[in-house]
N, C-alpha and C. Protein backbone atom coordinates (compact mmCIF):
# COMPACT_ATOMS: atom_id res chain seq x y z
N UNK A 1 5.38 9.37 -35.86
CA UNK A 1 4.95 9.11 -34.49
C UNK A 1 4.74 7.62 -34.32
N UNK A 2 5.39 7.26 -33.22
CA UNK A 2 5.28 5.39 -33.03
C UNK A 2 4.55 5.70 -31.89
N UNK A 3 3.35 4.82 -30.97
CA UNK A 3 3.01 4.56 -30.04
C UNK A 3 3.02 2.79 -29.81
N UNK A 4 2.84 2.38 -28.56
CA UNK A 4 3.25 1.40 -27.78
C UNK A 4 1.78 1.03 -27.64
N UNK A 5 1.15 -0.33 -27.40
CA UNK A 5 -0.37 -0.48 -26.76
C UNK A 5 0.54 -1.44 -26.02
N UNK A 6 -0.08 -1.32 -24.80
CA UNK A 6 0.66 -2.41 -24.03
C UNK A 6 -0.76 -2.98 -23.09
N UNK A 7 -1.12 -4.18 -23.65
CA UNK A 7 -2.38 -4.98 -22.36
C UNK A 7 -1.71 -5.65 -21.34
N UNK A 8 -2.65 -5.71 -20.11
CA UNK A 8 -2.33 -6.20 -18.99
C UNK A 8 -3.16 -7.64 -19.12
N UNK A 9 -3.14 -8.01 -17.63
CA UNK A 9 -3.84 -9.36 -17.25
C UNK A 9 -5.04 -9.59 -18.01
N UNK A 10 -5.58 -11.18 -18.35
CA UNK A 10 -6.62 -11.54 -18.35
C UNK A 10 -7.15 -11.01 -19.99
N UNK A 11 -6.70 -9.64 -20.73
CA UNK A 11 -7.30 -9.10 -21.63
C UNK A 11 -7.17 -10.43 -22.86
N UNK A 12 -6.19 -11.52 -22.63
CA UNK A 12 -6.04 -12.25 -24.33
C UNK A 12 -7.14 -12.79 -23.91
N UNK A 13 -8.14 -13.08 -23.16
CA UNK A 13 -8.87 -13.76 -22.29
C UNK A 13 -10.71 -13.12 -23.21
N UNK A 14 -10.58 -11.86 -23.84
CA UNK A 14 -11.69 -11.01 -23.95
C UNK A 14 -12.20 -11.67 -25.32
N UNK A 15 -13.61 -11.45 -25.20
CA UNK A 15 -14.04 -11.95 -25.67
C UNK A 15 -15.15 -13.36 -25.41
N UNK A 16 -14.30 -14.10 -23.89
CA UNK A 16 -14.45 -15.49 -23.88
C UNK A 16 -14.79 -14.55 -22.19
N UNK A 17 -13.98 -13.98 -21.47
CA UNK A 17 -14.66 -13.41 -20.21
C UNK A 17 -15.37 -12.35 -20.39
N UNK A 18 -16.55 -12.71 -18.90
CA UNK A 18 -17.81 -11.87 -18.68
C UNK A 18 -18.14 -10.70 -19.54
N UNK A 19 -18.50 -11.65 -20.90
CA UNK A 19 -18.96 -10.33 -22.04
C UNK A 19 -20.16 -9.62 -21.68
N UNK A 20 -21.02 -9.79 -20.55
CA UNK A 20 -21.69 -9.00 -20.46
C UNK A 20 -20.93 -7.79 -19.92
N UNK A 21 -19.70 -7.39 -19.10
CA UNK A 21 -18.90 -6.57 -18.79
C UNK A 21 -17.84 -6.26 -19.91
N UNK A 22 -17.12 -6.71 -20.34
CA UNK A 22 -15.98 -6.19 -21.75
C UNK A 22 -16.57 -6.58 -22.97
N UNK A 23 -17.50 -7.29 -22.99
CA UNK A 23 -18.26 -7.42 -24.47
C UNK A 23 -17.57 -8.60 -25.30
N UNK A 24 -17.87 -8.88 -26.07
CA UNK A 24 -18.08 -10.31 -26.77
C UNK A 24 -17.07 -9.85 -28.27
N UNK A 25 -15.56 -8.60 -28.10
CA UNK A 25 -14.80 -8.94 -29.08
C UNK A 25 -13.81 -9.26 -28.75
N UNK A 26 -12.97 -9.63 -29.55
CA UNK A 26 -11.64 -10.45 -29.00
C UNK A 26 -10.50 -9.36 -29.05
N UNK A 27 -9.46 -9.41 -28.39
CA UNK A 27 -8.12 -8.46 -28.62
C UNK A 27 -7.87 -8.53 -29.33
N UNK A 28 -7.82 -9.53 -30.35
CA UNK A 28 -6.97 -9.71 -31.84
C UNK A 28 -7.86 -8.77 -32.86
N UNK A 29 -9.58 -8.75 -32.77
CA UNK A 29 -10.34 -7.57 -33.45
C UNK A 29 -9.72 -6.28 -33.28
N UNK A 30 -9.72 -6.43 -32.08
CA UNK A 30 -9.85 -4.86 -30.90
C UNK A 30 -8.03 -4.43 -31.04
N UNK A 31 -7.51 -5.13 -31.84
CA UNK A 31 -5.83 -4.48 -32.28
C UNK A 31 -5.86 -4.61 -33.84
N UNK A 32 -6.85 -5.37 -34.60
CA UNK A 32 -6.64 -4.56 -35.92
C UNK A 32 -7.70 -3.18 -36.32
N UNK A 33 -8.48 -3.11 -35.29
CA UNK A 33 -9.66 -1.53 -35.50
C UNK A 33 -8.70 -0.78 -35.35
N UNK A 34 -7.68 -1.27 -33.89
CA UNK A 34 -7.06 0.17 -33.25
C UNK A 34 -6.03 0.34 -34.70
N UNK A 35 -5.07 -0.39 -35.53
CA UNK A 35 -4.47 -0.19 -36.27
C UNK A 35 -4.78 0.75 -37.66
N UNK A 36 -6.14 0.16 -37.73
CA UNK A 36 -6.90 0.74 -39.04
C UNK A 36 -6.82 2.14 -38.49
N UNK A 37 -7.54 2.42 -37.66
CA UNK A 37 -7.05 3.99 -36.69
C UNK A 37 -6.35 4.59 -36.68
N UNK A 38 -5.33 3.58 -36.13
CA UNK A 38 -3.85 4.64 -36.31
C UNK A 38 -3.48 5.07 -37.83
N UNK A 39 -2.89 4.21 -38.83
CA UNK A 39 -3.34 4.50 -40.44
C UNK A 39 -3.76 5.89 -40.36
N UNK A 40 -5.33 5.97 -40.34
CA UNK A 40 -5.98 6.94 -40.70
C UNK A 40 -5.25 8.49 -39.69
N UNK A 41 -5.06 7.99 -38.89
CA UNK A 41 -4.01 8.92 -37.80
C UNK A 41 -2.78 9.16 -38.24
N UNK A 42 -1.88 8.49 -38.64
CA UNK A 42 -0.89 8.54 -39.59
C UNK A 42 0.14 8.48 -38.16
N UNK A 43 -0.19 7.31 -37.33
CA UNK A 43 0.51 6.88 -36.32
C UNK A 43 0.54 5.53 -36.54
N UNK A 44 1.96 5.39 -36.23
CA UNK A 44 2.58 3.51 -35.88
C UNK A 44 2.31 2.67 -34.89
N UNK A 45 1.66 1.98 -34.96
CA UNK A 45 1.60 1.20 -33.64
C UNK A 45 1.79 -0.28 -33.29
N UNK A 46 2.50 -0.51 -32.42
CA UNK A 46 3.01 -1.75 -31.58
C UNK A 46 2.13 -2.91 -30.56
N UNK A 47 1.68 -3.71 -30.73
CA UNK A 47 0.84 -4.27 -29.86
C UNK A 47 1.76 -5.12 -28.63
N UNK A 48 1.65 -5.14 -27.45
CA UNK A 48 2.27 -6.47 -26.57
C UNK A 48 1.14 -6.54 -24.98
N UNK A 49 0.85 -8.12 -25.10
CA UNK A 49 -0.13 -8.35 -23.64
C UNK A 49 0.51 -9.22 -23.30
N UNK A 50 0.86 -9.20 -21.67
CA UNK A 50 1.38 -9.98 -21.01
C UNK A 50 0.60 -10.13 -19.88
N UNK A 51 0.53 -10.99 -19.08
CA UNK A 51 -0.42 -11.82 -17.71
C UNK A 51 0.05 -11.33 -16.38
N UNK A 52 1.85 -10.80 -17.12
CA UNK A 52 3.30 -11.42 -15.89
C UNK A 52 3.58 -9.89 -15.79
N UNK A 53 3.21 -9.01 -14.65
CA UNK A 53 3.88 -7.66 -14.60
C UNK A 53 5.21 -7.34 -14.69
N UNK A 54 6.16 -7.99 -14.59
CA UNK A 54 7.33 -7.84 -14.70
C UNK A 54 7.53 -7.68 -16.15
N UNK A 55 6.95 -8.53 -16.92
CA UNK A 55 7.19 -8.29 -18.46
C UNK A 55 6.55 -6.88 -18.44
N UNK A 56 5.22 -6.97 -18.15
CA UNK A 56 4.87 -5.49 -18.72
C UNK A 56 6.10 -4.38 -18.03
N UNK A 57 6.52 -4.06 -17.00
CA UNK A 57 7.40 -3.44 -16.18
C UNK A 57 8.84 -3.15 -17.77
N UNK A 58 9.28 -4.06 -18.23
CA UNK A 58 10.30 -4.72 -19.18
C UNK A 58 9.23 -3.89 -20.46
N UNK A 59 8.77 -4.09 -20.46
CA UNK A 59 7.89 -3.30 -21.98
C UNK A 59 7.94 -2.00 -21.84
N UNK A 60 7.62 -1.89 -20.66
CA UNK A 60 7.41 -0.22 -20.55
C UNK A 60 8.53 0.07 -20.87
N UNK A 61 9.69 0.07 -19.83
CA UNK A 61 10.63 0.57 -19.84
C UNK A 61 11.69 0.53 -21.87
N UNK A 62 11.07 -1.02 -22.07
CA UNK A 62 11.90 -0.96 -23.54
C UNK A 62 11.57 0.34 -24.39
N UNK A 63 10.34 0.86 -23.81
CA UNK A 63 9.80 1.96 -24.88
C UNK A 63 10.38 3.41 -24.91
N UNK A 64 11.38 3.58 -24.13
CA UNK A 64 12.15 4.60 -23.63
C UNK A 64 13.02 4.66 -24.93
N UNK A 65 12.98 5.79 -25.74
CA UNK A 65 13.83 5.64 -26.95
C UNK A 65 13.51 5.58 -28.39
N UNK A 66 12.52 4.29 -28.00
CA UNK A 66 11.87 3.26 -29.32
C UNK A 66 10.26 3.72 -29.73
N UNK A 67 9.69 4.54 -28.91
CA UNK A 67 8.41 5.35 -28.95
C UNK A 67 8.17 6.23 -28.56
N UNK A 68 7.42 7.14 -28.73
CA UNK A 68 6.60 8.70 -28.36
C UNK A 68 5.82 8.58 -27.51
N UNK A 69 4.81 7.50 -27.73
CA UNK A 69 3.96 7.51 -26.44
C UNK A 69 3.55 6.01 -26.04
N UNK A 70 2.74 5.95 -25.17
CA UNK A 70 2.40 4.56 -24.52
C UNK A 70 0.68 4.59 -24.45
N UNK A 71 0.02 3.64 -24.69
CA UNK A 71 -1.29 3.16 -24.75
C UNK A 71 -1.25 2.72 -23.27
N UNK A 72 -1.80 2.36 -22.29
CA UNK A 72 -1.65 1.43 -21.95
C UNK A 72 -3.33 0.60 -20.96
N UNK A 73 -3.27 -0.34 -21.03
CA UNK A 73 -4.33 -1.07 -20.22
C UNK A 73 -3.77 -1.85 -19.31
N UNK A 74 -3.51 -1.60 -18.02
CA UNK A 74 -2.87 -2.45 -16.76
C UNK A 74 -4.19 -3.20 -16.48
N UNK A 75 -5.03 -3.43 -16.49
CA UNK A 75 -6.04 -4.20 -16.63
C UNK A 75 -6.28 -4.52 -14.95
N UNK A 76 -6.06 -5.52 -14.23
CA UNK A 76 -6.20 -5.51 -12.92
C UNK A 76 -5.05 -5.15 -12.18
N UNK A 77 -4.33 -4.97 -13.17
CA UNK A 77 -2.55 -4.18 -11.79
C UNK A 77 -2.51 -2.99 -11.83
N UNK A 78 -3.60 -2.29 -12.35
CA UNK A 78 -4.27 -0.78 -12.04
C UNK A 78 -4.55 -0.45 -11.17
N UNK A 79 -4.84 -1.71 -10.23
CA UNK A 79 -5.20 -1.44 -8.69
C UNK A 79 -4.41 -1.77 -7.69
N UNK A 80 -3.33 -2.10 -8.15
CA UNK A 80 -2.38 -3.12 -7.22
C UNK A 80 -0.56 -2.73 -7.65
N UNK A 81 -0.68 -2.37 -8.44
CA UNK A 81 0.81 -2.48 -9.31
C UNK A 81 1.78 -0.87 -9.20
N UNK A 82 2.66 -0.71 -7.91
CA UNK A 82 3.70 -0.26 -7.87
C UNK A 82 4.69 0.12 -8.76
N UNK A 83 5.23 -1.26 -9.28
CA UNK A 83 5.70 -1.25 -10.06
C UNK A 83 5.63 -0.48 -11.62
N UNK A 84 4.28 -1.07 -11.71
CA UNK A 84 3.67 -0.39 -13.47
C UNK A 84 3.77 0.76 -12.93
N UNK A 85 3.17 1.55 -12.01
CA UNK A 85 3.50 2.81 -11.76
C UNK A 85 4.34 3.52 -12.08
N UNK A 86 5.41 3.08 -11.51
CA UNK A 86 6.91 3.50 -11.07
C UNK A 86 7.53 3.47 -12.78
N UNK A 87 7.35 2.60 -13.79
CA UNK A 87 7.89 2.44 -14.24
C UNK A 87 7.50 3.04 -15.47
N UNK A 88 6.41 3.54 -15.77
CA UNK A 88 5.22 4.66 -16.63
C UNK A 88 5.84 5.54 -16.41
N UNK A 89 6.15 6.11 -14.65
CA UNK A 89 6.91 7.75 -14.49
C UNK A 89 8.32 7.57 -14.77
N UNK A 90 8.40 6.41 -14.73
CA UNK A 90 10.84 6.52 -14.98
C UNK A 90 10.60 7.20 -16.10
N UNK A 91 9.97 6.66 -17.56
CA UNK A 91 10.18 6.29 -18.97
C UNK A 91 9.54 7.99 -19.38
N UNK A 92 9.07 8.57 -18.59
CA UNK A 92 8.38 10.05 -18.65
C UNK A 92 7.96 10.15 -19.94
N UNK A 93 7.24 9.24 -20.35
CA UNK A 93 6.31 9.05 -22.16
C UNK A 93 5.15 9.84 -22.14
N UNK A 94 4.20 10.31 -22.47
CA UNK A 94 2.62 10.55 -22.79
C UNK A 94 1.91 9.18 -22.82
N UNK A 95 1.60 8.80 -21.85
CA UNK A 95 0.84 7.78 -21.44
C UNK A 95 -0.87 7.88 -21.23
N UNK A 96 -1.18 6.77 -21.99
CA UNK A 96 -2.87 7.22 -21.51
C UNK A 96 -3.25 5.52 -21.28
N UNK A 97 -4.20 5.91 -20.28
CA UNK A 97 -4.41 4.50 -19.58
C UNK A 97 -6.16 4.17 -20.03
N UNK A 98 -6.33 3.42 -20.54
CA UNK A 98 -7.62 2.97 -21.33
C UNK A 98 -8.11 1.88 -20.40
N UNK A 99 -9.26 1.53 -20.14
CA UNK A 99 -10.16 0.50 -19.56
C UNK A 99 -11.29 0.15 -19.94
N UNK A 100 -11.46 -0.98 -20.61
CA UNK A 100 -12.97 -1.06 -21.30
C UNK A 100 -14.16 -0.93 -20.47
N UNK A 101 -14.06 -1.49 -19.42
CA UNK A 101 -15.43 -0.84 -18.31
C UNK A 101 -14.87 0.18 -17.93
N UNK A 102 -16.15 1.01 -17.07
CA UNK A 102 -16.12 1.74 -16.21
C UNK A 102 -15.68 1.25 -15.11
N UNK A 103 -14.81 1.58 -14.59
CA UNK A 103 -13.70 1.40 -13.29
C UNK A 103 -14.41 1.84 -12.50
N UNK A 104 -15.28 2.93 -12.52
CA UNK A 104 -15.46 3.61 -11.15
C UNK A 104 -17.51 3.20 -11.10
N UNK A 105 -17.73 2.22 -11.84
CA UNK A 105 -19.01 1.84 -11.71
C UNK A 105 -19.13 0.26 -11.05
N UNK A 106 -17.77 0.20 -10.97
CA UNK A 106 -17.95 -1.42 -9.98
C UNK A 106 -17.16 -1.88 -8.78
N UNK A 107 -16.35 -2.71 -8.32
CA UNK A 107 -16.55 -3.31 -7.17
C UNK A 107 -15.28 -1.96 -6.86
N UNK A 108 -15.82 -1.54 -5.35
CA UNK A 108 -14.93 -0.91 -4.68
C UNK A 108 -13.37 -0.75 -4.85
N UNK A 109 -12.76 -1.84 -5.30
CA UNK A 109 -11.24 -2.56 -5.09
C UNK A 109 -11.05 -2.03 -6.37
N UNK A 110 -12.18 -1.48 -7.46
CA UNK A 110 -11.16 -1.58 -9.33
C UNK A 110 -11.70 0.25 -8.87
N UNK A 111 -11.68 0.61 -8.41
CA UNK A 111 -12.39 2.26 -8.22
C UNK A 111 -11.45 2.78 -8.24
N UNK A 112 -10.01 2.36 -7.56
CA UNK A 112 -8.95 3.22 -7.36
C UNK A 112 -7.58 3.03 -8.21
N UNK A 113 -7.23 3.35 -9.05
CA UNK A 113 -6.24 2.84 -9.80
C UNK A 113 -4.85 3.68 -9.79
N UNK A 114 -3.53 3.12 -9.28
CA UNK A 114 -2.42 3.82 -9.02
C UNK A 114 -1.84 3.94 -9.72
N UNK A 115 -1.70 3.53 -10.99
CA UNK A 115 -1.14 3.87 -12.03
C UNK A 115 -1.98 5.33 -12.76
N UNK A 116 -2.77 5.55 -12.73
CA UNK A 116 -3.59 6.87 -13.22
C UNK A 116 -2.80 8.00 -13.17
N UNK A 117 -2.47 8.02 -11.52
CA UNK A 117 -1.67 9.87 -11.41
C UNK A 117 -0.68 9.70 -12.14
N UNK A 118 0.12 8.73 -12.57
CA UNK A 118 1.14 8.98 -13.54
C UNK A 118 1.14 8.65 -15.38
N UNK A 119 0.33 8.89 -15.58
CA UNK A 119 -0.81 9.15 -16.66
C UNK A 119 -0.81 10.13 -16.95
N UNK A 120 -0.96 11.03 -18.45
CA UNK A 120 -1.65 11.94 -19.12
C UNK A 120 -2.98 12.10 -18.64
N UNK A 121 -3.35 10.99 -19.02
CA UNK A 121 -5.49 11.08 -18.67
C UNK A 121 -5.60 9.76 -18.99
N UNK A 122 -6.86 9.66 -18.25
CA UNK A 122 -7.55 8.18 -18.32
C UNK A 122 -9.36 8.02 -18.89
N UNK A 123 -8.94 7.04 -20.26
CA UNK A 123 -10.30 6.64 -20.46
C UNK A 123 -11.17 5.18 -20.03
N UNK A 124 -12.31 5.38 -19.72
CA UNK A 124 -12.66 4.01 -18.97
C UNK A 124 -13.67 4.43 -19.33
N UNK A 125 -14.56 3.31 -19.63
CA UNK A 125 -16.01 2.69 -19.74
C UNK A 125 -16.26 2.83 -21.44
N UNK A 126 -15.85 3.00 -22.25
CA UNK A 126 -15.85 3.09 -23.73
C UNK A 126 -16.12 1.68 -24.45
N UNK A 127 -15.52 0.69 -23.71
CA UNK A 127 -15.61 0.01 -24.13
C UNK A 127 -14.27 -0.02 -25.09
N UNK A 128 -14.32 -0.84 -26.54
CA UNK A 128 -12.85 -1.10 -27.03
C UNK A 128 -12.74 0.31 -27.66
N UNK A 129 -14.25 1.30 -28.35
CA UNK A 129 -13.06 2.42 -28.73
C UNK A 129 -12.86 3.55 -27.73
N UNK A 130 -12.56 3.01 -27.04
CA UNK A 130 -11.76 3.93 -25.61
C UNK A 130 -9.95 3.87 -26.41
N UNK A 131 -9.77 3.06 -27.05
CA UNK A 131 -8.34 2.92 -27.54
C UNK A 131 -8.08 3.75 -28.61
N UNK A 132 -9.44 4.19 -29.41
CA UNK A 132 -9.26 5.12 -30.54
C UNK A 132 -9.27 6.71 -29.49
N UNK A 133 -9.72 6.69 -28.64
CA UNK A 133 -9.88 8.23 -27.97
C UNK A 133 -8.21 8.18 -27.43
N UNK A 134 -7.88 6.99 -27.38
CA UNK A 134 -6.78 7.28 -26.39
C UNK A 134 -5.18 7.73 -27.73
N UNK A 135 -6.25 7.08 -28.56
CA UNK A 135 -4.98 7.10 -30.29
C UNK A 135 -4.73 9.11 -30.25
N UNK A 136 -6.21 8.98 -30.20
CA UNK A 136 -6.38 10.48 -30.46
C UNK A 136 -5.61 11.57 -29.46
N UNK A 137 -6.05 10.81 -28.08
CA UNK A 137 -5.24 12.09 -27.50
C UNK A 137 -3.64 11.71 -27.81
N UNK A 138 -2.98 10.84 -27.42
CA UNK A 138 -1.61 10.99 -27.69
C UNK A 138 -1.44 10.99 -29.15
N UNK A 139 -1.74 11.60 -29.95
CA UNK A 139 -1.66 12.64 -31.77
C UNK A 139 -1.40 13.64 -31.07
N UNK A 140 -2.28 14.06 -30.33
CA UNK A 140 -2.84 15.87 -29.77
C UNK A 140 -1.33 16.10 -29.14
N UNK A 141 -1.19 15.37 -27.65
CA UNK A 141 -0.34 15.19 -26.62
C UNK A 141 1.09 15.60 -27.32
N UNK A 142 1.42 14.80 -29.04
CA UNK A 142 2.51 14.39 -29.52
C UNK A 142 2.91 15.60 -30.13
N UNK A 143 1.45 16.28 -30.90
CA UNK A 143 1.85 17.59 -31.40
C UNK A 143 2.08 18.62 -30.65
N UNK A 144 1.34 18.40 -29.23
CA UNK A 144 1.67 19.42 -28.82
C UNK A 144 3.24 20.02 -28.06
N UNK A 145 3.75 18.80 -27.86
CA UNK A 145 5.35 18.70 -27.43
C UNK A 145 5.77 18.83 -28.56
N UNK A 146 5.58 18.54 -29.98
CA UNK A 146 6.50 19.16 -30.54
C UNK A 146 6.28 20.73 -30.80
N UNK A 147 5.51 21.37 -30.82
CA UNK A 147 4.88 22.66 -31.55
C UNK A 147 5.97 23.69 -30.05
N UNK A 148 5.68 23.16 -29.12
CA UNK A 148 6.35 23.74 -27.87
C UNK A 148 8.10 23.68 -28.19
N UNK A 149 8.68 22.57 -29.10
CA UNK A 149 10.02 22.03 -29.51
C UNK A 149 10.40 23.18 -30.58
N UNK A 150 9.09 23.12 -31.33
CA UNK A 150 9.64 23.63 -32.60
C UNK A 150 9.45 25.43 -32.05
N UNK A 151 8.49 25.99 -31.29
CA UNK A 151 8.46 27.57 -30.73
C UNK A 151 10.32 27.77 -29.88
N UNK A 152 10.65 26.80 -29.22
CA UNK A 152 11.92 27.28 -28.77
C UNK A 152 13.14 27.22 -29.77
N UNK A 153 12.82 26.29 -30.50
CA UNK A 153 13.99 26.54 -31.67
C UNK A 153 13.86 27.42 -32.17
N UNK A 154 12.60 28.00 -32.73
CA UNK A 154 12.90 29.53 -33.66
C UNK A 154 13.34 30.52 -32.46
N UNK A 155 12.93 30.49 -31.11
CA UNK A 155 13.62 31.50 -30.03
C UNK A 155 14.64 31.61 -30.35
N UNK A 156 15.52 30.11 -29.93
CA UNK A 156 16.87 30.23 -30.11
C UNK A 156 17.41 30.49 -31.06
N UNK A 157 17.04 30.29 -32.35
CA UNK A 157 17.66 30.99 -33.45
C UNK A 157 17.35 32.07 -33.74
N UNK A 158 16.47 33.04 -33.46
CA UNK A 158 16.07 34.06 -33.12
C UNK A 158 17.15 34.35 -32.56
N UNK A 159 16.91 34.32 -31.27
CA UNK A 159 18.44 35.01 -29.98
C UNK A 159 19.43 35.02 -31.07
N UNK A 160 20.32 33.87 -31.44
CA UNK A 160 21.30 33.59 -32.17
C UNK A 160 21.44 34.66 -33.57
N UNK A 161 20.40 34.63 -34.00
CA UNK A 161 21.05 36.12 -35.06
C UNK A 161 20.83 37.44 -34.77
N UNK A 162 19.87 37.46 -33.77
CA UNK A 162 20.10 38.88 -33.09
C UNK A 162 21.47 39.11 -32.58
N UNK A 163 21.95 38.29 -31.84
CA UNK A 163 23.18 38.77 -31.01
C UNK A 163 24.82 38.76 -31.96
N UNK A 164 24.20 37.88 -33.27
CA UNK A 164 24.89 38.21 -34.80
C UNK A 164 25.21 39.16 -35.52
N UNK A 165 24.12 39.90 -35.03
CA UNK A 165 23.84 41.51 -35.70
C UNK A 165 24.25 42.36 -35.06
């Protein structure tokens, strides 16, 4: 199992912005915990933060192929971003959208996030291990598409030697 973490705006920034709101660790901590995690998960994982939505837009989409699922933190284009949207549902991955605050405990404008409905599920206010819950569900998410993969193959081979016989 490979997953994708993909950060949005402002996050290389953490650490150094309003730690009384995202707290006082840096992304570079907060991507070797999530790694140690995955390890113990016995999942692969990819780090990329970009500022520039179009790159993220270009990330997403590279992951079509090259991964199972997507991490992701749109960070402030959660509230604004079409695009990231649009481009989460092309790639039809198991996506889970992580936010170190609570989204829905502050300013009106971060309450609503459009990238969500095209999301698995969304964790917010955890703080950084909101990224280990999110490791966790896409494990769950990953097994559970396959267990559903692997029940129709024995169908079909099932069917297939019945109609043998």
């Amino acid at each position: 199992m490979k997953a994708m973490i993909i950060q949005g705006p402002n996050l290389n920034m953490l650490g150094i912005r309003d730690p009384r709101i995202y707290g006082p660790v840096k992304l570079e901590t907060i991507h070797e915990n999530i790694k140690k995690h995955a390890e113990q998960l016995k999942i692969e994982v990819d780090f990329f933060q970009s500022n520039y939505e179009g790159e993220i837009v270009d990330k997403i989409q590279e992951c079509l192929g090259q991964y199972d699922g997507i991490i992701i933190n749109p960070a402030g284009y959660s509230h604004t971003s079409v695009a990231i949207r649009d481009a989460i549902s092309a790639v039809n991955l198991p996506t889970i959208e992580v936010h170190i605050s609570n989204i829905h405990g502050r300013e009106d404008f971060r309450q609503k996030s459009l990238t969500a409905s095209v999301c698995a599920g969304v964790i917010a206010g955890f703080g950084p291990i909101g990224y280990h819950l999110a490791l966790q569900g896409i494990v769950q998410i990953l097994g559970e598409i396959q267990a559903i993969k692997d029940a129709r193959k024995a169908r079909a081979e099932s069917a297939q030697t019945t109609q043998q016989s």
